[in-house]
N, C-alpha and C. Protein backbone atom coordinates (compact mmCIF):
# COMPACT_ATOMS: atom_id res chain seq x y z
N UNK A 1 31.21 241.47 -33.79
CA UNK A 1 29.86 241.20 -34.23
C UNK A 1 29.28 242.47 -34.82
N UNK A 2 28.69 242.30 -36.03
CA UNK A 2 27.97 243.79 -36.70
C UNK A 2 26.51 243.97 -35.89
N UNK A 3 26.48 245.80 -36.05
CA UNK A 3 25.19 245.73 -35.76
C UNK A 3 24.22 245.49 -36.61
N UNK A 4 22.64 244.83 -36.23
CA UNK A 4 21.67 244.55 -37.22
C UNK A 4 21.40 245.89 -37.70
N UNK A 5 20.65 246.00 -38.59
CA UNK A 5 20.61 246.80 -39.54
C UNK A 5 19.59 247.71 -39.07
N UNK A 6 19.71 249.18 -39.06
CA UNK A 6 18.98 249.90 -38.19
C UNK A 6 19.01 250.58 -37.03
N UNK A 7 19.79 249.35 -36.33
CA UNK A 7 20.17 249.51 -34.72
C UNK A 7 21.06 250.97 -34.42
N UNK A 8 22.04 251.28 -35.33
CA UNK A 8 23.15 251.76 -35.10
C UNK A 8 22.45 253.31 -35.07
N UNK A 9 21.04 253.93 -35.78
CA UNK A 9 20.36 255.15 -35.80
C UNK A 9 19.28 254.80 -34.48
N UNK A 10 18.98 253.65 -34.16
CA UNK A 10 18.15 253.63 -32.91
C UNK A 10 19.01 254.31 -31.43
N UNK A 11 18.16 255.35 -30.75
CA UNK A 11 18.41 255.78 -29.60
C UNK A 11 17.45 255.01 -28.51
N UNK A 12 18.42 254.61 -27.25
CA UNK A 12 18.17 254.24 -26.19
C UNK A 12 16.51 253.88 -26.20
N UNK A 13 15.97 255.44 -26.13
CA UNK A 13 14.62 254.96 -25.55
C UNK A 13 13.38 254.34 -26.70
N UNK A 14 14.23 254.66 -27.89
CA UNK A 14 13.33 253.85 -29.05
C UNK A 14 13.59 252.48 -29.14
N UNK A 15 14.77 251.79 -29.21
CA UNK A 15 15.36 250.45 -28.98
C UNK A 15 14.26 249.65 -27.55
N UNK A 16 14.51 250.15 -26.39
CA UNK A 16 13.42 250.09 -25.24
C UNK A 16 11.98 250.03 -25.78
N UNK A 17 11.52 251.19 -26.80
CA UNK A 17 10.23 250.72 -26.81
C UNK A 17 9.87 250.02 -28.21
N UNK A 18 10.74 249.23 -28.60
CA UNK A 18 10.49 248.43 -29.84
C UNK A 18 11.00 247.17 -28.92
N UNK A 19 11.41 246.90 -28.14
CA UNK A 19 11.20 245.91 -27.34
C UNK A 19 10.36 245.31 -26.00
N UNK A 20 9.91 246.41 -25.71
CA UNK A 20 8.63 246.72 -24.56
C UNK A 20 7.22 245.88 -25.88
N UNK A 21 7.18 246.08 -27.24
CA UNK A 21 6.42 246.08 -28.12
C UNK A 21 6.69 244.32 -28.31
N UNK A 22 7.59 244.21 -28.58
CA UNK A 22 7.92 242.29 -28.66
C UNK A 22 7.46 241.76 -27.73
N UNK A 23 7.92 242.40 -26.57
CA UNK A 23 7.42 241.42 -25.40
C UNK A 23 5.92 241.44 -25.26
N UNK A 24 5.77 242.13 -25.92
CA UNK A 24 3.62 242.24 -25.47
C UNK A 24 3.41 241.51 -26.93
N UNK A 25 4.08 241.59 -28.03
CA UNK A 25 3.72 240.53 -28.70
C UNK A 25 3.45 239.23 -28.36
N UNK A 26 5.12 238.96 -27.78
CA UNK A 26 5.11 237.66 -27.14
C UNK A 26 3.94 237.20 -26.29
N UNK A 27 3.78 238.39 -25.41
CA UNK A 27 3.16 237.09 -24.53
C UNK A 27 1.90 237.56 -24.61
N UNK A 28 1.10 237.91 -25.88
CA UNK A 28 0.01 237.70 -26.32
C UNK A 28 -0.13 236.13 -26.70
N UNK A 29 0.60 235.32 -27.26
CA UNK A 29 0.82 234.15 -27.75
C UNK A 29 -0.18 234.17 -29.14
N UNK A 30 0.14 235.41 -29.79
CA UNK A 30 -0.49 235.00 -30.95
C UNK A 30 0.41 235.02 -32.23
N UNK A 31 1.76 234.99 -31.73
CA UNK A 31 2.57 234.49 -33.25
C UNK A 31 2.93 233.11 -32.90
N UNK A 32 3.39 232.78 -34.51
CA UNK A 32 2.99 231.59 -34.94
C UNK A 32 4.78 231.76 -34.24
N UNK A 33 5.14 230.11 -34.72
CA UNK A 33 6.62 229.75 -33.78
C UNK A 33 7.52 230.21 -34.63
N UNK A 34 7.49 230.67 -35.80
CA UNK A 34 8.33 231.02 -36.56
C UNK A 34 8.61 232.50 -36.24
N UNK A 35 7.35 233.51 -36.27
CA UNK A 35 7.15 234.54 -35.75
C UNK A 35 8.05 235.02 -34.57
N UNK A 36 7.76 233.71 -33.58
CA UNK A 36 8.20 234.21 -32.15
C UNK A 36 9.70 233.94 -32.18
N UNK A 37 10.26 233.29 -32.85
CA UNK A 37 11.68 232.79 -33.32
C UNK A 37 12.35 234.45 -33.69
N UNK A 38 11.73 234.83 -34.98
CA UNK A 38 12.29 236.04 -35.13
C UNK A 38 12.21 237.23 -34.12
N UNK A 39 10.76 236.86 -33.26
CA UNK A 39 11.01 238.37 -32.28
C UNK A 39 11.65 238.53 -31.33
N UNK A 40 12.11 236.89 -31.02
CA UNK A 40 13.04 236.69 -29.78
C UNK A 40 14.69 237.19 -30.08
N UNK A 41 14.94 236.55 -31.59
CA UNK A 41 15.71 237.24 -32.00
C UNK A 41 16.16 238.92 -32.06
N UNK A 42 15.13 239.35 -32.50
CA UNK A 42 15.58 241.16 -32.19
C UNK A 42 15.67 240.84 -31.06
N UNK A 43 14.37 240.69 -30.15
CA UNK A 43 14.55 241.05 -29.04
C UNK A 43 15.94 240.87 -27.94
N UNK A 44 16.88 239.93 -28.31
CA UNK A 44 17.92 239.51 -27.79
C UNK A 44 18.63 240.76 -28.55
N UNK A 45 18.92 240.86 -29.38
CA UNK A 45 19.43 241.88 -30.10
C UNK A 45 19.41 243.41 -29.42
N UNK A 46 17.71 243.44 -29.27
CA UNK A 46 17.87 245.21 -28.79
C UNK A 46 18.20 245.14 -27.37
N UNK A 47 17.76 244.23 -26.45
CA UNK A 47 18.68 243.80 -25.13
C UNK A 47 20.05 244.39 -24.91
N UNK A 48 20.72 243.74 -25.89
CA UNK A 48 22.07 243.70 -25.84
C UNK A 48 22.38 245.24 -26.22
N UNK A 49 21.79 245.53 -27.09
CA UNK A 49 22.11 247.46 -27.29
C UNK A 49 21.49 247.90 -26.29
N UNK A 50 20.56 247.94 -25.78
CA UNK A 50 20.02 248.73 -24.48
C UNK A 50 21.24 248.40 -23.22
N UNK A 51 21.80 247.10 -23.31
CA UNK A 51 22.69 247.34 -22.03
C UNK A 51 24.14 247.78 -22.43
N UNK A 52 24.64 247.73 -23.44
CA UNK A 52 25.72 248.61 -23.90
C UNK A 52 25.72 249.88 -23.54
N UNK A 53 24.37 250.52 -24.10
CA UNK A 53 23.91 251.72 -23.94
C UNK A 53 23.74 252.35 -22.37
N UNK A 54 23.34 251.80 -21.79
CA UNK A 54 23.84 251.85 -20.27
C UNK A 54 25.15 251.41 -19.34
N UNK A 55 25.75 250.29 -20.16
CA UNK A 55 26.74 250.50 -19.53
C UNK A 55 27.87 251.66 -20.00
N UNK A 56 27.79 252.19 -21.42
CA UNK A 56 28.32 253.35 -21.57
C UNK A 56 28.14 254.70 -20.42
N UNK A 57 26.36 254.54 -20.70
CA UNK A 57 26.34 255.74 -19.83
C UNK A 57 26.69 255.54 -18.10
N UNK A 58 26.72 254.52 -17.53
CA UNK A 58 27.20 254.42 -16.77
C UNK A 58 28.85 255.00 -16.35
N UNK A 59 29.64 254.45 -17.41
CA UNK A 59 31.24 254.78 -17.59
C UNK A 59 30.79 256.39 -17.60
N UNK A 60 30.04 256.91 -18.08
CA UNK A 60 30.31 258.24 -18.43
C UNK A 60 29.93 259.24 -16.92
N UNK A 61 28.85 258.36 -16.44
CA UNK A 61 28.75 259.13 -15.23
C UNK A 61 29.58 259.13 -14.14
N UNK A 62 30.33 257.82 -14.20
CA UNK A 62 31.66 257.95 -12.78
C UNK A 62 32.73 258.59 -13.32
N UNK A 63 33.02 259.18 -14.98
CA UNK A 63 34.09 260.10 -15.16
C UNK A 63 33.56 261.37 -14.61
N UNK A 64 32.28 261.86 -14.93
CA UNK A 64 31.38 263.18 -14.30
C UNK A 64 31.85 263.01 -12.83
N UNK A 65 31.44 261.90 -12.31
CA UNK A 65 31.40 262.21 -10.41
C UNK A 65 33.03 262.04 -10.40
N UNK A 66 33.48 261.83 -11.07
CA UNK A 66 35.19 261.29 -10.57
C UNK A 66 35.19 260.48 -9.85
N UNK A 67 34.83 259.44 -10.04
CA UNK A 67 35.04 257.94 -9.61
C UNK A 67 34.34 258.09 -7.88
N UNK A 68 33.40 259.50 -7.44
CA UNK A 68 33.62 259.33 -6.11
C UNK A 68 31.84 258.65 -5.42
N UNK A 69 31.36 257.78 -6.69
CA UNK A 69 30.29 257.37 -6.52
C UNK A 69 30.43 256.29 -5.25
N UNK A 70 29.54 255.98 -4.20
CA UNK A 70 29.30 255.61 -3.26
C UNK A 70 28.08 254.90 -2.96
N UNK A 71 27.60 253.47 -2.44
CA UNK A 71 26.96 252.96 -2.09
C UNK A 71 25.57 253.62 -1.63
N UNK A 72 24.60 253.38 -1.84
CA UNK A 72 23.26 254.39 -1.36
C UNK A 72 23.49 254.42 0.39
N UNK A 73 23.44 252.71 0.75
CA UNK A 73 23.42 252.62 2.05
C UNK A 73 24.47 253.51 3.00
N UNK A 74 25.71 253.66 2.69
CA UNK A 74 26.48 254.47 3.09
C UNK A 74 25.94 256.08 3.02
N UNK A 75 25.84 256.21 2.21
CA UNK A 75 25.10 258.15 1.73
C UNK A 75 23.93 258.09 3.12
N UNK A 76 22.84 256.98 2.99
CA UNK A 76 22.08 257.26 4.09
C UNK A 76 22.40 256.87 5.25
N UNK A 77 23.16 256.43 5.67
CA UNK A 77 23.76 256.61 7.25
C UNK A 77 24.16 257.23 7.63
N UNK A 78 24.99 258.10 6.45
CA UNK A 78 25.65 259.42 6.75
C UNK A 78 24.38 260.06 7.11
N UNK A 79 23.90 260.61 6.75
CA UNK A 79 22.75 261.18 6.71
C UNK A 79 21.59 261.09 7.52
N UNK A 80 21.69 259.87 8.30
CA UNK A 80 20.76 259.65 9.98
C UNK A 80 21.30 260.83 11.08
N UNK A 81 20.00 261.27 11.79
CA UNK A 81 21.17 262.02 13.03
C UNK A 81 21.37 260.83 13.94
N UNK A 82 22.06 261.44 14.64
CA UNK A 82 22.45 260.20 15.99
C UNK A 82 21.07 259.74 17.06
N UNK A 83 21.42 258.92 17.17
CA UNK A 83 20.42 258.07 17.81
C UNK A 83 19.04 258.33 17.64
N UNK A 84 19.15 258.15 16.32
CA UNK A 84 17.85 258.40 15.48
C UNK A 84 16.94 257.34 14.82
């Protein structure tokens, strides 16, 4: 699938706030249905690059930790003293 046009120079947190911007379009309810057709459209669109974009950076951070990422709940039990 190509990217839409634009997308591919959009960074993370601009993609996020050109869709933070649709959604307050949206649910102003003041576009017409044709309107909301197209913004749902990006908006599905920059979705889908915002979670690419995290799931990249995700991959990139368990090569950083070396795979030795761990459950929160575990980290904080470690981390209780005893009979605490």
């Amino acid at each position: 699938m190509s990217k839409p046009s634009g997308e591919a120079k959009l960074s993370f947190e601009e993609a996020l706030a050109e869709l933070e911007k649709i959604v307050s379009r949206m649910e102003s309810g003041d576009l017409s249905l044709e309107q909301a057709l197209a913004a749902h459209k990006r908006g599905l669109e920059l979705a889908r690059f915002c979670q690419q974009r995290l799931e990249s950076a995700q991959q990139q951070v368990k090569v950083l930790e070396g795979d030795v990422l761990k459950p929160l709940t575990a980290a904080v039990e470690r981390d209780e003293p005893e009979g605490g």
